[in-house]
Protein backbone atom coordinates (compact mmCIF):
# COMPACT_ATOMS: atom_id res chain seq x y z
CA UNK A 1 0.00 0.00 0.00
CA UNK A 2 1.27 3.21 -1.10
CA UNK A 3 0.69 6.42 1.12
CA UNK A 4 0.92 9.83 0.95
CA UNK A 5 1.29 12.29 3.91
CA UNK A 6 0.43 15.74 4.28
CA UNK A 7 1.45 17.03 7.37
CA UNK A 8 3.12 20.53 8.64
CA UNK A 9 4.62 18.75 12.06
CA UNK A 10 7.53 16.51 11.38
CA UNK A 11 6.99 14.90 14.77
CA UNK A 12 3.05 14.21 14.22
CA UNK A 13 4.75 12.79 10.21
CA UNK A 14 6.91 10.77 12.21
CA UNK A 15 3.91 8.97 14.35
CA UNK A 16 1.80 8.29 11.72
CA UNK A 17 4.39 6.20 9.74
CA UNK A 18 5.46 4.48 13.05
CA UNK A 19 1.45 3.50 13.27
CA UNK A 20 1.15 3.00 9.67
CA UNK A 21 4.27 0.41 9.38
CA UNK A 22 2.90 -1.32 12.55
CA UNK A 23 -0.45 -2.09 10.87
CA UNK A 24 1.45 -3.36 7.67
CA UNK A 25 5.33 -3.71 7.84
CA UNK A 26 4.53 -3.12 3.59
CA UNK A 27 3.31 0.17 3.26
CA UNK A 28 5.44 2.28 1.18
CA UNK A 29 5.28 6.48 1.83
CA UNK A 30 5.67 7.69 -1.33
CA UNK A 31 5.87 11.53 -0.41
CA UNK A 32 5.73 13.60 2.52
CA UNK A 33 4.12 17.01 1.76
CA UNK A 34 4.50 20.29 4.23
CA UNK A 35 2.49 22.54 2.19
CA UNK A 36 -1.19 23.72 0.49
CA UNK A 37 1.35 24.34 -2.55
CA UNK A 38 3.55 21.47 -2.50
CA UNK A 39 0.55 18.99 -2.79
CA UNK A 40 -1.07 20.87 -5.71
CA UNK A 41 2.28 20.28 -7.48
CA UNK A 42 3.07 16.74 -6.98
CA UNK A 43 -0.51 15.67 -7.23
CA UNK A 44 -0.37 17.41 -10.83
CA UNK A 45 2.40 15.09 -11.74
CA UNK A 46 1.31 12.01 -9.52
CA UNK A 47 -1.98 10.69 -10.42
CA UNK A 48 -2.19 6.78 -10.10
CA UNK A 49 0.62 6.08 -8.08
CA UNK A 50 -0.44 6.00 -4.24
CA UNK A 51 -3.50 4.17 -2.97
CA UNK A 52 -4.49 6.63 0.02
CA UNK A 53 -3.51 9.94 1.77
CA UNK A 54 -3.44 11.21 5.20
CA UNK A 55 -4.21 14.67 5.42
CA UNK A 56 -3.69 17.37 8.32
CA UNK A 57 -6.41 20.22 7.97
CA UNK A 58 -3.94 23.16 8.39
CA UNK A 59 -1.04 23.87 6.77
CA UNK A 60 1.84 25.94 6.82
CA UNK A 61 0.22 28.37 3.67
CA UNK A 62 -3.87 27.59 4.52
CA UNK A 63 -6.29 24.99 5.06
CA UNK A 64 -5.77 21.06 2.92
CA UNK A 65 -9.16 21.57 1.63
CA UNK A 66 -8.19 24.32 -1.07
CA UNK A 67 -5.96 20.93 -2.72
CA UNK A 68 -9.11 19.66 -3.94
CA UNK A 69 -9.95 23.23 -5.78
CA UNK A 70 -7.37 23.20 -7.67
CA UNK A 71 -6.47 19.31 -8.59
CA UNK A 72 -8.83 16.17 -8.91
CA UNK A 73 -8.25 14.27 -6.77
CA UNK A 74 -9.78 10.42 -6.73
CA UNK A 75 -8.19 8.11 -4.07
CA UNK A 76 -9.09 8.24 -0.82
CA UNK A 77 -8.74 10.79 2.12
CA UNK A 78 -7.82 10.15 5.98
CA UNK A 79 -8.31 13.31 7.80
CA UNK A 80 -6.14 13.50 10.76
CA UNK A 81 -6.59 17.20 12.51
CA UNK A 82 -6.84 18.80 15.61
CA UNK A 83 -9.71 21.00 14.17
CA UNK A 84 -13.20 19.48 14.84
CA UNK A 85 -14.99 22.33 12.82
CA UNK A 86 -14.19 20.96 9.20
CA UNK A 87 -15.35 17.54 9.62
CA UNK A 88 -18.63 18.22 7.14
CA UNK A 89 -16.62 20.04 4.68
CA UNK A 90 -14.06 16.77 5.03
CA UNK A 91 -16.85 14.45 3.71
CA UNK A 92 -17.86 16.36 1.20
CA UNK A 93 -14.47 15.34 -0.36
CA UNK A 94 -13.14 11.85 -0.74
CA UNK A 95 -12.90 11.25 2.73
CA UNK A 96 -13.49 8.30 4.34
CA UNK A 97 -12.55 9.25 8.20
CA UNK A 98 -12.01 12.22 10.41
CA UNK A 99 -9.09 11.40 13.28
CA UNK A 100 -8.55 14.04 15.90
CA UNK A 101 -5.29 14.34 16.80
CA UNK A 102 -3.44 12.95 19.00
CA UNK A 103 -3.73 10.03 16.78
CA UNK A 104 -3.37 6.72 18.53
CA UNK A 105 -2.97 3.61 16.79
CA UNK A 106 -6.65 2.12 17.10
CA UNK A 107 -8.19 4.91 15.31
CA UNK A 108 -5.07 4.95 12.53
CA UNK A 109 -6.52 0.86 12.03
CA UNK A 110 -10.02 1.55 12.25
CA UNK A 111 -9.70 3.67 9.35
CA UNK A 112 -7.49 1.15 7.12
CA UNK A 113 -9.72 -1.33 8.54
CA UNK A 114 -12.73 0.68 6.64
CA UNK A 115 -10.40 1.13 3.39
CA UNK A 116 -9.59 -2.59 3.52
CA UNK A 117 -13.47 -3.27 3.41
CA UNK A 118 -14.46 -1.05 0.78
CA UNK A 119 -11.84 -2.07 -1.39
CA UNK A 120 -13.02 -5.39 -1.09
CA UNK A 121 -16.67 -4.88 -1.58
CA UNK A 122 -15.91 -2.52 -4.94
CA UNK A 123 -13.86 -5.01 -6.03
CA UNK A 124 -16.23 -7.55 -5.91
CA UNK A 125 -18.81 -5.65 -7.80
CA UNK A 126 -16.51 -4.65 -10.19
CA UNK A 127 -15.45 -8.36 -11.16
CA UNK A 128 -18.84 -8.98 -11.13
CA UNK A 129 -19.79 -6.33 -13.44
CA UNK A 130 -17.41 -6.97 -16.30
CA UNK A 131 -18.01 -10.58 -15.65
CA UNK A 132 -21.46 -9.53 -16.85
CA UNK A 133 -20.47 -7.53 -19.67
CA UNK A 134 -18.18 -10.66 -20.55
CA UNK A 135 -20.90 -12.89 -20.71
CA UNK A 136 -23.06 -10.29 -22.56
CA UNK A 137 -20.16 -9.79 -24.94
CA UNK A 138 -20.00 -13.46 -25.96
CA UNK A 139 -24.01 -14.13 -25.96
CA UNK A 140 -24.18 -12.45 -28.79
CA UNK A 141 -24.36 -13.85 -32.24
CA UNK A 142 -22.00 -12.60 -34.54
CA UNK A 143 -22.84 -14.63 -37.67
CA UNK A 144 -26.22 -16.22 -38.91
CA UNK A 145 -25.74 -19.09 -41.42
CA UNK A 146 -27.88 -19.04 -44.09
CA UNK A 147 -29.26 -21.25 -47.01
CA UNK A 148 -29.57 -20.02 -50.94
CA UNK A 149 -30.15 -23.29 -53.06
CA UNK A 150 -26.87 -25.12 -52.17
CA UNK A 151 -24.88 -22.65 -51.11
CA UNK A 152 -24.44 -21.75 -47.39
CA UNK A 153 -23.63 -18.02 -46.38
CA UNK A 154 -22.73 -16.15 -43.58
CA UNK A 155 -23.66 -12.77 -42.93
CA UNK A 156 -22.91 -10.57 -40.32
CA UNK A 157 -25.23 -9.78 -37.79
CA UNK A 158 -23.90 -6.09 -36.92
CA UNK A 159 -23.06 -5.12 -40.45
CA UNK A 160 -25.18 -7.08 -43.01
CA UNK A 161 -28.43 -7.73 -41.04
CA UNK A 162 -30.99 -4.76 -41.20
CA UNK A 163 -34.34 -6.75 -39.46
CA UNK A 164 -36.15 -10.05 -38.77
CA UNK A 165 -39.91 -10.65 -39.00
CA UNK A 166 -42.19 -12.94 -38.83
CA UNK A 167 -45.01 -14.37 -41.02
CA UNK A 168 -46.96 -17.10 -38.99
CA UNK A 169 -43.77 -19.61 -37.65
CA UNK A 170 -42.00 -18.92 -40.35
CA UNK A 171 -38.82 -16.12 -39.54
CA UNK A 172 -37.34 -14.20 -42.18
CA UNK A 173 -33.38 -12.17 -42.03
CA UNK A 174 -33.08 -9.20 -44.32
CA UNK A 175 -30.26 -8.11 -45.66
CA UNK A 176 -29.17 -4.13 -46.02
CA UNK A 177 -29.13 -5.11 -49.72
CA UNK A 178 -32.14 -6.05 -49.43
CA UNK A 179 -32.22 -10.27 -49.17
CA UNK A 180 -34.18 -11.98 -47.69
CA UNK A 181 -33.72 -15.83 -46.01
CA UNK A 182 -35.75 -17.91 -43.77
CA UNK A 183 -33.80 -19.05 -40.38
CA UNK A 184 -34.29 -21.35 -38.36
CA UNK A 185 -35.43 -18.93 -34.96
CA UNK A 186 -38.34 -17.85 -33.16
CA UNK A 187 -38.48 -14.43 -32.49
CA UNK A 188 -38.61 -14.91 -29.09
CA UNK A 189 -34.62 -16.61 -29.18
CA UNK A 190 -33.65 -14.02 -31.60
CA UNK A 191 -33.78 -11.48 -28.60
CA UNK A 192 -31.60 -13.98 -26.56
CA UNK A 193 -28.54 -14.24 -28.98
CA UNK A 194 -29.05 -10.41 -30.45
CA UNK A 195 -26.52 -7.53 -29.04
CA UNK A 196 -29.24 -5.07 -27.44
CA UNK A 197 -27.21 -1.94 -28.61
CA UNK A 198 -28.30 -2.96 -32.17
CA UNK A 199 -31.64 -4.49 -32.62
CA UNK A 200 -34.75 -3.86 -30.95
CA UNK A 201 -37.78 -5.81 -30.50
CA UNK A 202 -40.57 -3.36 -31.96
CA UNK A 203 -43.30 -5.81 -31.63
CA UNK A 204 -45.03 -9.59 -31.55
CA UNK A 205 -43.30 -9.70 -35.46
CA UNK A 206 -40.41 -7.04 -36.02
CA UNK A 207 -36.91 -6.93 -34.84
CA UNK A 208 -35.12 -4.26 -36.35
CA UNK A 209 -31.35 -2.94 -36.61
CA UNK A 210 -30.81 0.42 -35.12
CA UNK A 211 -28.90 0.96 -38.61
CA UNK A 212 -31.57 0.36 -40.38
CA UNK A 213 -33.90 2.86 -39.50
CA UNK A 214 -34.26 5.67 -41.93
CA UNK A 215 -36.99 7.38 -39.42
CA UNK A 216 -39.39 7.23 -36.81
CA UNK A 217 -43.04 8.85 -37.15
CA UNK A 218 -45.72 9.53 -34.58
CA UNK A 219 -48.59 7.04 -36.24
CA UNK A 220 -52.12 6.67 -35.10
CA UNK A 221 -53.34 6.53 -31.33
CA UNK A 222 -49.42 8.08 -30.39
CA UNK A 223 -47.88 4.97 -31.56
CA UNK A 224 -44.98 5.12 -33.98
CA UNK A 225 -43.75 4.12 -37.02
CA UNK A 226 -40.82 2.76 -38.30
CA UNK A 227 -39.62 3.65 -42.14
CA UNK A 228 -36.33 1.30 -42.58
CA UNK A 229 -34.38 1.71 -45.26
CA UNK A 230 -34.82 -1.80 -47.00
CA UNK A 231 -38.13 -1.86 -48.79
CA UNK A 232 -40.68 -4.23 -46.59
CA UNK A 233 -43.90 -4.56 -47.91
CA UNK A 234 -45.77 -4.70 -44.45
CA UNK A 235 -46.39 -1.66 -41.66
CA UNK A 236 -43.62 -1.35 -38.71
CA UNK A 237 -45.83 -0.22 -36.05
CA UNK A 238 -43.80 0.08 -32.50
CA UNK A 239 -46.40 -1.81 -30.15
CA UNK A 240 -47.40 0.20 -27.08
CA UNK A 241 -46.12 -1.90 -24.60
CA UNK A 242 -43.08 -1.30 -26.11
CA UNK A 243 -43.48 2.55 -27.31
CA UNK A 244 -41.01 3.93 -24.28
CA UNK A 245 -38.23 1.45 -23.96
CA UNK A 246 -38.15 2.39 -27.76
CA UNK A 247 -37.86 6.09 -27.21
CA UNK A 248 -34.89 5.32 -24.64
CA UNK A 249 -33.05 2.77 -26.86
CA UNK A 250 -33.03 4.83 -30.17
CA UNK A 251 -31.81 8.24 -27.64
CA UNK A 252 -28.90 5.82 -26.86
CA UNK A 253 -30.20 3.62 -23.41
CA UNK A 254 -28.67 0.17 -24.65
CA UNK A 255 -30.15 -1.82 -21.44
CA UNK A 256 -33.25 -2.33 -22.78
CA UNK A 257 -33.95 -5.33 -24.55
CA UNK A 258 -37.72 -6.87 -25.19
């Protein structure tokens, strides 16, 4: 764990890493800072390379807090002070606790103790977040195999395919140019294997490709309607059930998938 320190007092400095090397022989100070303008300046150069600072309230030139007016700051903030009075203005910034001096070790492990656990829990959600994405990512079909006489094609699902429909049981792909081939899916699995940032279920019949859509109408009874730019002899009418997760996928809302 890397630390930073800002602190005016060398002795109070001196504590802290005594307490800080106690609760982990590993921690690493990467900088000691005196001064309001000494921190502006090496967080300006040192983004990513420190995992949490601890953080006196007054300084030599003015209060810690005008640091975070003038660089962003993003990892978190121990606060250790002998000034009660800026505690709220503390949490307003990335703080995640308020020691008043004198420090003693308890309260310096308390508050790594609290780092240790959110850590943990956001990296946890994390892996389980791009886990999801991962599994997302490959769910979706990239190619549809299909049939013209003897030949077997492939075509693209997020370049070549503009809809599907359905007449009866019978599902149809169409082509941007316009052709036209009978697969062998429901509708209903279509959704399954399609990427949702693409194709949109419009109704009981009609998926559709967000590329294909030349423009979107206000039709009868508020519904709307879909002019695509492949010729398609029948109507697309966006159902009302499904009128408003439409108007948030085509403004760019890509979680919505019926």
């Amino acid at each position: 764990m890397n630390v930073v320190i800002i602190e005016d007092e060398v002795l109070a400095t001196d504590k802290l890493e005594r307490y800080l090397l106690k609760y982990n022989s590993k921690v690493k100070i990467v900088a000691k800072i005196t001064s309001v303008e000494e921190a502006i300046n090496w967080f300006t150069m040192n983004s990513i390379n420190y995992d949490i600072i601890f953080m006196d309230i007054q300084l030599t030139d003015g209060l810690s807090l005008e640091i975070f007016n003038n660089v962003t700051i993003k990892k978190p903030v121990v606060f250790v002070t002998a000034y009660d009075e800026f505690a709220i203005d503390a949490f307003k910034v990335n703080s995640i606790d308020y020691i008043l001096k004198p420090i003693n070790f308890t309260d310096l492990a308390t508050a790594l103790n609290k780092l240790k656990n959110m850590t943990s829990y956001y990296t946890i959600n994390e892996s389980v977040s791009n886990l999801k994405k991962e599994v997302e990512r490959k769910n979706n079909k990239e190619r549809f195999m299909v049939k013209l006489g003897n030949y077997i094609h492939a075509v693209n699902t997020e370049t070549d395919i503009a809809l599907f429909y359905a007449e009866g049981r019978t599902v149809y792909l169409v082509t941007n140019e316009n052709k036209k081939y009978i697969i062998d899916f429901t509708i209903k699995d279509l959704v399954k294997v399609l990427n949702s940032k693409t194709f949109f279920r419009v109704n009981r019949t009609f998926i559709i490709s967000i590329n294909t859509i030349a423009n979107v109408v206000v039709y009868s009874n508020s519904r709307l309607k879909i002019n695509p730019k492949v010729k398609i002899d029948e109507l697309i009418i966006v159902s009302r059930d499904n009128t408003g997760d439409f108007k948030k996928w085509f403004e760019g809302d890509f979680n919505i998938m019926k």
